[in-house]
Structure formats: C-alpha cells, structure tokens
PDB file of N, CA and C in Angstrom:
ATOM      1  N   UNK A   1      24.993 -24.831  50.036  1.00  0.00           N
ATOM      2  CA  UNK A   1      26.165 -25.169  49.249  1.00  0.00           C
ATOM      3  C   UNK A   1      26.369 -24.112  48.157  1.00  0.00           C
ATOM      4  N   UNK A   2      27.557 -23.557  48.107  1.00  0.00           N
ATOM      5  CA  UNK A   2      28.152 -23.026  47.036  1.00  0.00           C
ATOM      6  C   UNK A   2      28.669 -23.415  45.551  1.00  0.00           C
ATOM      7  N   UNK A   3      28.537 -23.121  44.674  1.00  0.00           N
ATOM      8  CA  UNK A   3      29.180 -23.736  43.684  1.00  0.00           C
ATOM      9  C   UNK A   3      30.553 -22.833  43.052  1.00  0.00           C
ATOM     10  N   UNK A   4      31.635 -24.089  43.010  1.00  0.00           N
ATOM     11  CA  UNK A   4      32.525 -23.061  42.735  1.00  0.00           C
ATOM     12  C   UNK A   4      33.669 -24.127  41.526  1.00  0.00           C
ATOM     13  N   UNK A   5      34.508 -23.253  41.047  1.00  0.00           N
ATOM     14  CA  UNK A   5      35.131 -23.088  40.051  1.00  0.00           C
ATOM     15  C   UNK A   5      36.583 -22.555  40.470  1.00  0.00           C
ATOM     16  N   UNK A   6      37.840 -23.132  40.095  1.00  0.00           N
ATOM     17  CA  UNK A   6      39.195 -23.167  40.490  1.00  0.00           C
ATOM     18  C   UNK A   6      39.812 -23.173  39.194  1.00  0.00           C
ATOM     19  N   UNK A   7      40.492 -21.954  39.429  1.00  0.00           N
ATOM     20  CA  UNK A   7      41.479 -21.099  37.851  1.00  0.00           C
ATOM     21  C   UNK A   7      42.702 -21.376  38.581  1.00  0.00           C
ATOM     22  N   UNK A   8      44.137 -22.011  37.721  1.00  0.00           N
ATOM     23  CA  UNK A   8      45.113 -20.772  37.935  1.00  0.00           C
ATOM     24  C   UNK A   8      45.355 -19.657  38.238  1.00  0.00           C
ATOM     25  N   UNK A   9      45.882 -19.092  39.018  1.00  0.00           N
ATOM     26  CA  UNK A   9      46.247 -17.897  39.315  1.00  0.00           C
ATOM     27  C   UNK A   9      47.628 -17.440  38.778  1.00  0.00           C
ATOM     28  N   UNK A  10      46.920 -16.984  37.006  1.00  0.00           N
ATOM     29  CA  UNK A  10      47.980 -16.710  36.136  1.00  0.00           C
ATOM     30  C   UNK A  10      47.144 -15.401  35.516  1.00  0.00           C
ATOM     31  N   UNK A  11      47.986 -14.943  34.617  1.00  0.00           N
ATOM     32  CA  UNK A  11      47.675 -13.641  33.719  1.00  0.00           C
ATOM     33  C   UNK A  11      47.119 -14.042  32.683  1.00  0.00           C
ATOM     34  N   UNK A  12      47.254 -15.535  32.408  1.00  0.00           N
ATOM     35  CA  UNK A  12      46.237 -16.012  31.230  1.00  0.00           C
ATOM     36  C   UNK A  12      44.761 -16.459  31.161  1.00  0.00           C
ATOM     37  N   UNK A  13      44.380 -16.131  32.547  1.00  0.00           N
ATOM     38  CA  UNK A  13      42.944 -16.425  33.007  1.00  0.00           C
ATOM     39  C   UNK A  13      42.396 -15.733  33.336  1.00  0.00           C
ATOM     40  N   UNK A  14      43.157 -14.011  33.445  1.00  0.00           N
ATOM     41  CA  UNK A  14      42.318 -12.784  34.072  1.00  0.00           C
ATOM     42  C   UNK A  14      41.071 -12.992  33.009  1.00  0.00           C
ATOM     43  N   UNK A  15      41.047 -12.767  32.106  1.00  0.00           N
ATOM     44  CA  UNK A  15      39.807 -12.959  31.203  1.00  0.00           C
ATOM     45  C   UNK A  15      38.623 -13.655  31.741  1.00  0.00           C
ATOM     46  N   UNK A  16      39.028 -14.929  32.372  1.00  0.00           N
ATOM     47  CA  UNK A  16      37.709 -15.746  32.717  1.00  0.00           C
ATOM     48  C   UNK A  16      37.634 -15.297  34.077  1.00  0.00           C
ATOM     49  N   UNK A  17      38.380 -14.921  34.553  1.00  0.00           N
ATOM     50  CA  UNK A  17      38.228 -14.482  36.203  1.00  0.00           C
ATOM     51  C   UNK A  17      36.946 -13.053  36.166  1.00  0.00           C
ATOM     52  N   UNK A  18      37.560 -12.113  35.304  1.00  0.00           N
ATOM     53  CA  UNK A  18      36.396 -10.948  34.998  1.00  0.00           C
ATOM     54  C   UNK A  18      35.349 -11.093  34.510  1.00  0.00           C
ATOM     55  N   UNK A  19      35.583 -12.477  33.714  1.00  0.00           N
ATOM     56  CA  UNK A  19      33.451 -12.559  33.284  1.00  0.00           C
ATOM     57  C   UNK A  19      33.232 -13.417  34.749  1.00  0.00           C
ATOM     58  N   UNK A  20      33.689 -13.825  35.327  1.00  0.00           N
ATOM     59  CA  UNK A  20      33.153 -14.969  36.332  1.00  0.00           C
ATOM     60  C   UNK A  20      32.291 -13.777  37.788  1.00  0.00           C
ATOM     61  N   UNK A  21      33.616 -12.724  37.641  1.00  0.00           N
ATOM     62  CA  UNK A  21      32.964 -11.562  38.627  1.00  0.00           C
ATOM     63  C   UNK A  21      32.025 -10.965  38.120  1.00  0.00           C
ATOM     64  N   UNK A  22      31.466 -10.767  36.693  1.00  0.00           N
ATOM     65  CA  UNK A  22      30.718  -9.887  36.053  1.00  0.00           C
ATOM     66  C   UNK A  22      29.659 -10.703  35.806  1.00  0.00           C
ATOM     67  N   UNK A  23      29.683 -12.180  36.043  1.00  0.00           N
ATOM     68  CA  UNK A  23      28.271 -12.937  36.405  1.00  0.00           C
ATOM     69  C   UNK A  23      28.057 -13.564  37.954  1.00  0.00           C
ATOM     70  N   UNK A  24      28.350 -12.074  38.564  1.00  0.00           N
ATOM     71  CA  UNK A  24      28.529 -12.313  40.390  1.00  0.00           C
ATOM     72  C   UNK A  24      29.403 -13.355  40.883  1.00  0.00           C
ATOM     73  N   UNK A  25      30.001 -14.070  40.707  1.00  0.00           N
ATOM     74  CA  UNK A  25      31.013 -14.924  41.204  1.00  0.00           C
ATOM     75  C   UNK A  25      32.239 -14.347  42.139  1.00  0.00           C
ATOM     76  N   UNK A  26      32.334 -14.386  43.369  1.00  0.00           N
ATOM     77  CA  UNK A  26      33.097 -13.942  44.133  1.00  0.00           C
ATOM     78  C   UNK A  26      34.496 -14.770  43.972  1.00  0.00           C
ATOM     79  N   UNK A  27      35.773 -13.860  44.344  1.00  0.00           N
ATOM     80  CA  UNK A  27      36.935 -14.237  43.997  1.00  0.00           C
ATOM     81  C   UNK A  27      38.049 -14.144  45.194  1.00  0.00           C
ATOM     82  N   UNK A  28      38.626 -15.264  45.598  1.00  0.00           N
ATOM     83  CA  UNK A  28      39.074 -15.974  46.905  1.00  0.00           C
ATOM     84  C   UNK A  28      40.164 -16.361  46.254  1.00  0.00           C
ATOM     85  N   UNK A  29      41.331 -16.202  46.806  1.00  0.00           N
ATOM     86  CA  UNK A  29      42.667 -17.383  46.752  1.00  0.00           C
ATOM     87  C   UNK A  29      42.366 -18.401  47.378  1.00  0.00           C
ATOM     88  N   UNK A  30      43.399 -19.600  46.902  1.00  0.00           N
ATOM     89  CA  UNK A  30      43.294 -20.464  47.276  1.00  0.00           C
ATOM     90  C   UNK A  30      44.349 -21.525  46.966  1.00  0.00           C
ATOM     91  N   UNK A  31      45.371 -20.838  47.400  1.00  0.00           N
ATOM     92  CA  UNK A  31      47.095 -21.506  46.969  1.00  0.00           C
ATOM     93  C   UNK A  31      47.427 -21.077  45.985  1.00  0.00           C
ATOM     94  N   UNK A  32      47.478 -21.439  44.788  1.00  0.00           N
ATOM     95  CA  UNK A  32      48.055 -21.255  43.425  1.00  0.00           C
ATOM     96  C   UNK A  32      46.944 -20.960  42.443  1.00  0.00           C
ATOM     97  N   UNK A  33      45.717 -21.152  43.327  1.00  0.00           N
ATOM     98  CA  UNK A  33      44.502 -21.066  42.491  1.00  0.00           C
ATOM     99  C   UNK A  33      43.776 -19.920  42.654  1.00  0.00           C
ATOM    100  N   UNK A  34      42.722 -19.590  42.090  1.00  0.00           N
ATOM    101  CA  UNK A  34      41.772 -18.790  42.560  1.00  0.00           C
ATOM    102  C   UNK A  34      40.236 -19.255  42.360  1.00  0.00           C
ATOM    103  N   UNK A  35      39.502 -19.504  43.840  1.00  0.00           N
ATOM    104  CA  UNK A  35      38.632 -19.463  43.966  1.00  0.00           C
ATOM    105  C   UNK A  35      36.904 -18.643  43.360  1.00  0.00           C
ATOM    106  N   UNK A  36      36.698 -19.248  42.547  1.00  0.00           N
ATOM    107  CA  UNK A  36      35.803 -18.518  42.354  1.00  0.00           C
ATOM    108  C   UNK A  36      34.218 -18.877  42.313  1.00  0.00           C
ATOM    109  N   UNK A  37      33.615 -18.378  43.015  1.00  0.00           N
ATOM    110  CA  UNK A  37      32.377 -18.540  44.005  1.00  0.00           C
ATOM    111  C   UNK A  37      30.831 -18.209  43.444  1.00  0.00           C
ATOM    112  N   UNK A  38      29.745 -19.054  43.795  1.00  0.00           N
ATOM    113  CA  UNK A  38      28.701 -18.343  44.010  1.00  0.00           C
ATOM    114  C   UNK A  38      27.974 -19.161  44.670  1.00  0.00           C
ATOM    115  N   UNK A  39      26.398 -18.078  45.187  1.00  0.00           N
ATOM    116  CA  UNK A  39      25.604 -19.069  45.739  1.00  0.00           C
ATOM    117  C   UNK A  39      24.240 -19.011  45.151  1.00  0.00           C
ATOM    118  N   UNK A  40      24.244 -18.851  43.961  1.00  0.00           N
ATOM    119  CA  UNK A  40      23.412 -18.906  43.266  1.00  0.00           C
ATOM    120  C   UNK A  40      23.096 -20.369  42.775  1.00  0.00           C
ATOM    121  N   UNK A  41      21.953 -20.697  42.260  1.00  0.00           N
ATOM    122  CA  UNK A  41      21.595 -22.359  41.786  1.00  0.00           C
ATOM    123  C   UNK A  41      22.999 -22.623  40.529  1.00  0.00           C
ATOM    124  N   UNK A  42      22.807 -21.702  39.907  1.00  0.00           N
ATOM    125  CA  UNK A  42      23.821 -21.777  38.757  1.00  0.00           C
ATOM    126  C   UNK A  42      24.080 -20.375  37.962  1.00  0.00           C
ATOM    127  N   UNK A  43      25.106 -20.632  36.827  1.00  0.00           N
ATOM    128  CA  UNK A  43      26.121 -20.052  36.215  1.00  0.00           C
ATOM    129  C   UNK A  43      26.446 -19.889  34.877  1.00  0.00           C
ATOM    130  N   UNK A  44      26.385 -18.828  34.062  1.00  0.00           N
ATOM    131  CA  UNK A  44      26.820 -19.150  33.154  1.00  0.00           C
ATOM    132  C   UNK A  44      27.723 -18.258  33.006  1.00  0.00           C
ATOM    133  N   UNK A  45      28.574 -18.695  31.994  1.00  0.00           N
ATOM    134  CA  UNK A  45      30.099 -17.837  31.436  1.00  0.00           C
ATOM    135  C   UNK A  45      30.363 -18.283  29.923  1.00  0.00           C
ATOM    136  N   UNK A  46      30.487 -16.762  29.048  1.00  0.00           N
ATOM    137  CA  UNK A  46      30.655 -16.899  27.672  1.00  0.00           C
ATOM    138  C   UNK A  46      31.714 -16.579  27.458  1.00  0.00           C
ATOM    139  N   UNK A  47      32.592 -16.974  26.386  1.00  0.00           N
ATOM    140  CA  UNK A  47      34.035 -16.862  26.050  1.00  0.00           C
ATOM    141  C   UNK A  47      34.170 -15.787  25.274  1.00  0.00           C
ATOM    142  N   UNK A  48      32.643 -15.627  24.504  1.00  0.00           N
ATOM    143  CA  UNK A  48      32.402 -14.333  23.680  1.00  0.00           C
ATOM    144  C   UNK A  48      32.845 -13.227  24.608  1.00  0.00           C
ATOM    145  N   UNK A  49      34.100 -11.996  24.224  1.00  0.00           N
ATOM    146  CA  UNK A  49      34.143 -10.974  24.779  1.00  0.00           C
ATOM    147  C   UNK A  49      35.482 -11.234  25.421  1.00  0.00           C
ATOM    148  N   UNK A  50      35.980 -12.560  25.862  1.00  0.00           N
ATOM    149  CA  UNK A  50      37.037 -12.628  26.760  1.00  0.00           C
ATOM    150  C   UNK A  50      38.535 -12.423  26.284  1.00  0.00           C
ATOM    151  N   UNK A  51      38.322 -12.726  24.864  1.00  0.00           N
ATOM    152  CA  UNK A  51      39.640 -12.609  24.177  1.00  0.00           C
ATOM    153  C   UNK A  51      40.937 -13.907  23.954  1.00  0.00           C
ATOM    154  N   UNK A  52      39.959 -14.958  24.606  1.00  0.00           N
ATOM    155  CA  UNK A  52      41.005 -16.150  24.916  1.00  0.00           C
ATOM    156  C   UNK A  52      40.768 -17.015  24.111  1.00  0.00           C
ATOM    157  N   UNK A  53      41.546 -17.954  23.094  1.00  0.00           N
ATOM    158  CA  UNK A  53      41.595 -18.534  22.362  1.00  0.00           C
ATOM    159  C   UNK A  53      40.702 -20.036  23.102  1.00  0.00           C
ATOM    160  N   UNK A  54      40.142 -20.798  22.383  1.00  0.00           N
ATOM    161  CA  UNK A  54      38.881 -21.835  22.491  1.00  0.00           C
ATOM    162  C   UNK A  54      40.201 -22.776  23.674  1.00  0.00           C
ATOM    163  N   UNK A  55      41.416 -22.718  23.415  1.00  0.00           N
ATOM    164  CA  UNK A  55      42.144 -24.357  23.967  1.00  0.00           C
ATOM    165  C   UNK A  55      42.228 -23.691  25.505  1.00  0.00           C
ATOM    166  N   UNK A  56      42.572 -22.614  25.597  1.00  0.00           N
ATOM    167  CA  UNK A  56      42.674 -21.924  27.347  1.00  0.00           C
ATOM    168  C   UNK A  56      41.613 -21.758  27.415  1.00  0.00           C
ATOM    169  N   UNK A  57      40.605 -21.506  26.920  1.00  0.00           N
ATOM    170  CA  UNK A  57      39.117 -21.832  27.557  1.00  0.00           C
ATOM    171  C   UNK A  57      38.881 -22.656  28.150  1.00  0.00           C
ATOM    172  N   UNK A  58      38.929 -23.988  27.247  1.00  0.00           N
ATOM    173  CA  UNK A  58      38.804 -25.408  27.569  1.00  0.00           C
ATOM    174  C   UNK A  58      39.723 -25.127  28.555  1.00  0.00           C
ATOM    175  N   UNK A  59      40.821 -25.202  29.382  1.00  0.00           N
ATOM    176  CA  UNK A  59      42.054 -25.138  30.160  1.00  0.00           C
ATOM    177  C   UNK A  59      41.232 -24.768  31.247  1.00  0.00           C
ATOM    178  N   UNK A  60      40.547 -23.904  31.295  1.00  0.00           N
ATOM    179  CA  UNK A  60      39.719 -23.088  32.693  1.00  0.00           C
ATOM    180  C   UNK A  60      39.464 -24.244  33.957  1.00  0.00           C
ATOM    181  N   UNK A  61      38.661 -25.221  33.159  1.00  0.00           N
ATOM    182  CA  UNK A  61      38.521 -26.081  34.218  1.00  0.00           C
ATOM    183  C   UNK A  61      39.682 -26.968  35.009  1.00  0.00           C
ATOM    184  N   UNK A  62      40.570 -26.788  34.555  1.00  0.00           N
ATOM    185  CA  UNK A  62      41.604 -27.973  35.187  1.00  0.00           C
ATOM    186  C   UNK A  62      42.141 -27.875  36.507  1.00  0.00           C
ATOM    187  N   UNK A  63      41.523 -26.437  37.196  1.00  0.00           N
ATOM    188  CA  UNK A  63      41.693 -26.409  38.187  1.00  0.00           C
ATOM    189  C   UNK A  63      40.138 -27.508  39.397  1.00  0.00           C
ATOM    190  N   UNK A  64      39.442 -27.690  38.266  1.00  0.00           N
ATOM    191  CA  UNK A  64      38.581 -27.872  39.220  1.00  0.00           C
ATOM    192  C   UNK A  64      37.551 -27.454  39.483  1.00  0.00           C
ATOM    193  N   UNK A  65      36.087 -28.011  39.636  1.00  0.00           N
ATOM    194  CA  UNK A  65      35.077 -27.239  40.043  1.00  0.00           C
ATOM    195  C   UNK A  65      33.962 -28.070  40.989  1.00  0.00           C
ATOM    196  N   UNK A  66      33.036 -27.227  41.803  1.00  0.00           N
ATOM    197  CA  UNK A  66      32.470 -27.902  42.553  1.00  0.00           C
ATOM    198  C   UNK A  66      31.034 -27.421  42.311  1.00  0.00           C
ATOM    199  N   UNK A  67      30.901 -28.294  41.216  1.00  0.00           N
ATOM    200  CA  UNK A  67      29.283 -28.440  40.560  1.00  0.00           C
ATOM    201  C   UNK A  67      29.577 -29.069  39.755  1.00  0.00           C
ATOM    202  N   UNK A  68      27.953 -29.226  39.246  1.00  0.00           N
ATOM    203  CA  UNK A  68      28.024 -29.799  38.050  1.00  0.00           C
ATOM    204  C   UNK A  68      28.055 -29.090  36.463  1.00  0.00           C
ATOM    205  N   UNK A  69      28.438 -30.203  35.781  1.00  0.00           N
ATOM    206  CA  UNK A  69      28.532 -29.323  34.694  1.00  0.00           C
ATOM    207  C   UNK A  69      27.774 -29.557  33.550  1.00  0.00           C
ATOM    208  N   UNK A  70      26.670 -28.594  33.610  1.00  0.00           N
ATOM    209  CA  UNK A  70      25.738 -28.633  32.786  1.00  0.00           C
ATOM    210  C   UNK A  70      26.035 -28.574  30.850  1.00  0.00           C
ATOM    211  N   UNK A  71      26.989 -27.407  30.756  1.00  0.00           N
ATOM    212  CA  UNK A  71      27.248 -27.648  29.443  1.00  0.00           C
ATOM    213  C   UNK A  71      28.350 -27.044  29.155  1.00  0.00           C
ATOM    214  N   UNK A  72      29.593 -27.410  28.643  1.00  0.00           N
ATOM    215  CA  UNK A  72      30.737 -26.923  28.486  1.00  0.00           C
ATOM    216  C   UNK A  72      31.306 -27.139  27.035  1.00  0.00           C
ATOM    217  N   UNK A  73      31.400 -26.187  26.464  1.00  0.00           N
ATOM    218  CA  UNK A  73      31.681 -26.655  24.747  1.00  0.00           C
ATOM    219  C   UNK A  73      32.538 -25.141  24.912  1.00  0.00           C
ATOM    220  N   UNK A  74      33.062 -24.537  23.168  1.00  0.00           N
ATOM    221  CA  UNK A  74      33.989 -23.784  23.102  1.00  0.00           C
ATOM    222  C   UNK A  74      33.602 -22.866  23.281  1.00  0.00           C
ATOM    223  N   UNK A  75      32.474 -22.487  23.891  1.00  0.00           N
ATOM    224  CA  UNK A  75      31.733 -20.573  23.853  1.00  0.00           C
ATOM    225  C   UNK A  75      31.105 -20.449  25.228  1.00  0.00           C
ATOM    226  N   UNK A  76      30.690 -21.917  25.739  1.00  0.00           N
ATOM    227  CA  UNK A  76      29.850 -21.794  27.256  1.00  0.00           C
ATOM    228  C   UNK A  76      29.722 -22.468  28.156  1.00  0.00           C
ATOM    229  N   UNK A  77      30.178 -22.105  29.539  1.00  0.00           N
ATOM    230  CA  UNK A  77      30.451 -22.827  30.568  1.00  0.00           C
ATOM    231  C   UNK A  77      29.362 -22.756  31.455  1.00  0.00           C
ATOM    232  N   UNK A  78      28.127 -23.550  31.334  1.00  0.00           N
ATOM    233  CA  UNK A  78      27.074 -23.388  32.391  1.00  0.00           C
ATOM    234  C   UNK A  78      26.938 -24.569  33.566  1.00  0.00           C
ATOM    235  N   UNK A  79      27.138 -23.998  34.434  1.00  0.00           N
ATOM    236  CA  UNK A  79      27.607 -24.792  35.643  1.00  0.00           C
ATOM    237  C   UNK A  79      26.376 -24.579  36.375  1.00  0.00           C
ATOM    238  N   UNK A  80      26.292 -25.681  37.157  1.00  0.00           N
ATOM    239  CA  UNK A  80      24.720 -25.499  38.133  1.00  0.00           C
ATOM    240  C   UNK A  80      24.987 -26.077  39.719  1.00  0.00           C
ATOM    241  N   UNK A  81      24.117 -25.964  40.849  1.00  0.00           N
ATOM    242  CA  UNK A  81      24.903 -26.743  42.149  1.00  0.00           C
ATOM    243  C   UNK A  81      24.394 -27.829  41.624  1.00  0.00           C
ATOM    244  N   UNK A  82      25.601 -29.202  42.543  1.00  0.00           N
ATOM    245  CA  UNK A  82      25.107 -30.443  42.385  1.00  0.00           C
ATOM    246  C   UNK A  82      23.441 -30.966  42.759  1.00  0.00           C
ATOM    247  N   UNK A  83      22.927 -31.745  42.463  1.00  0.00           N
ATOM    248  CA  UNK A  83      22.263 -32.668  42.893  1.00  0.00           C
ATOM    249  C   UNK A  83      21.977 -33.118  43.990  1.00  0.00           C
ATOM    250  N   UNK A  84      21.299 -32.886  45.337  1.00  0.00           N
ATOM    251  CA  UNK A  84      21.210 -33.667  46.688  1.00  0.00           C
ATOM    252  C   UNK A  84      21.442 -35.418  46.229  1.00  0.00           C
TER     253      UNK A  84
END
C-alpha cells in the first residue's frame, strides 16, 4: 500500500506539491487533483520554506488523503501508511 495525498491542481499549491516531490513523493493527475504518492512507511512536509500562508496550508488536505494522519498543525504534515 501506498500512501497518498490529493491537492488541487491550482497555482496555489505548487508550493506543497514541490516539498511533497522534494520529500520523494511522486506526482500523478488525477482529474482536478493531483496525486501525490509514496511508498514509503511515512512522510513528512514542512510549511517552513513554502511561502504559503498557515490557512492554504491547512487547505492542502481537502483534497484528501490516504493515510493516516499522524500530526497536522500549522508548520507539519506527518502522514504515515494506515494501520492493517
């Protein structure tokens, strides 16, 4: 199992899309969205560096993700695979 994470596919998320590739996360369309992948146990992603204000941070997830979510506050999104 993969764990993955679903952005908009807007110009206001390139930010999280480039740290997501720059902590190996592979990047897939996926309608209006963009897929973004790994198969690693887990994930982390810092807002430090991205340039995006804390509320479109928070926003990242509303596409969706397929893990769990270990800890998500205004600076860090550490995502892990689910649970058997």
């Amino acid at each position: 199992m993969t764990l993955a994470l679903y952005v908009l596919d807007v110009p206001e998320f390139v930010p999280v899309v480039r740290t997501a590739e720059a902590a190996g996360m592979v990047t897939r369309r996926a309608g209006d969205y963009l897929r973004l992948s790994t198969a690693a146990d887990e994930v982390v992603l810092r807002r430090e560096g991205t340039g995006i204000r804390t509320a479109l941070w928070h926003a990242a997830l509303t596409g969706g993700v397929d893990a769990r979510i270990v800890l998500f506050d205004s600076e860090i999104l550490h995502l892990a695979k689910e649970r058997p």
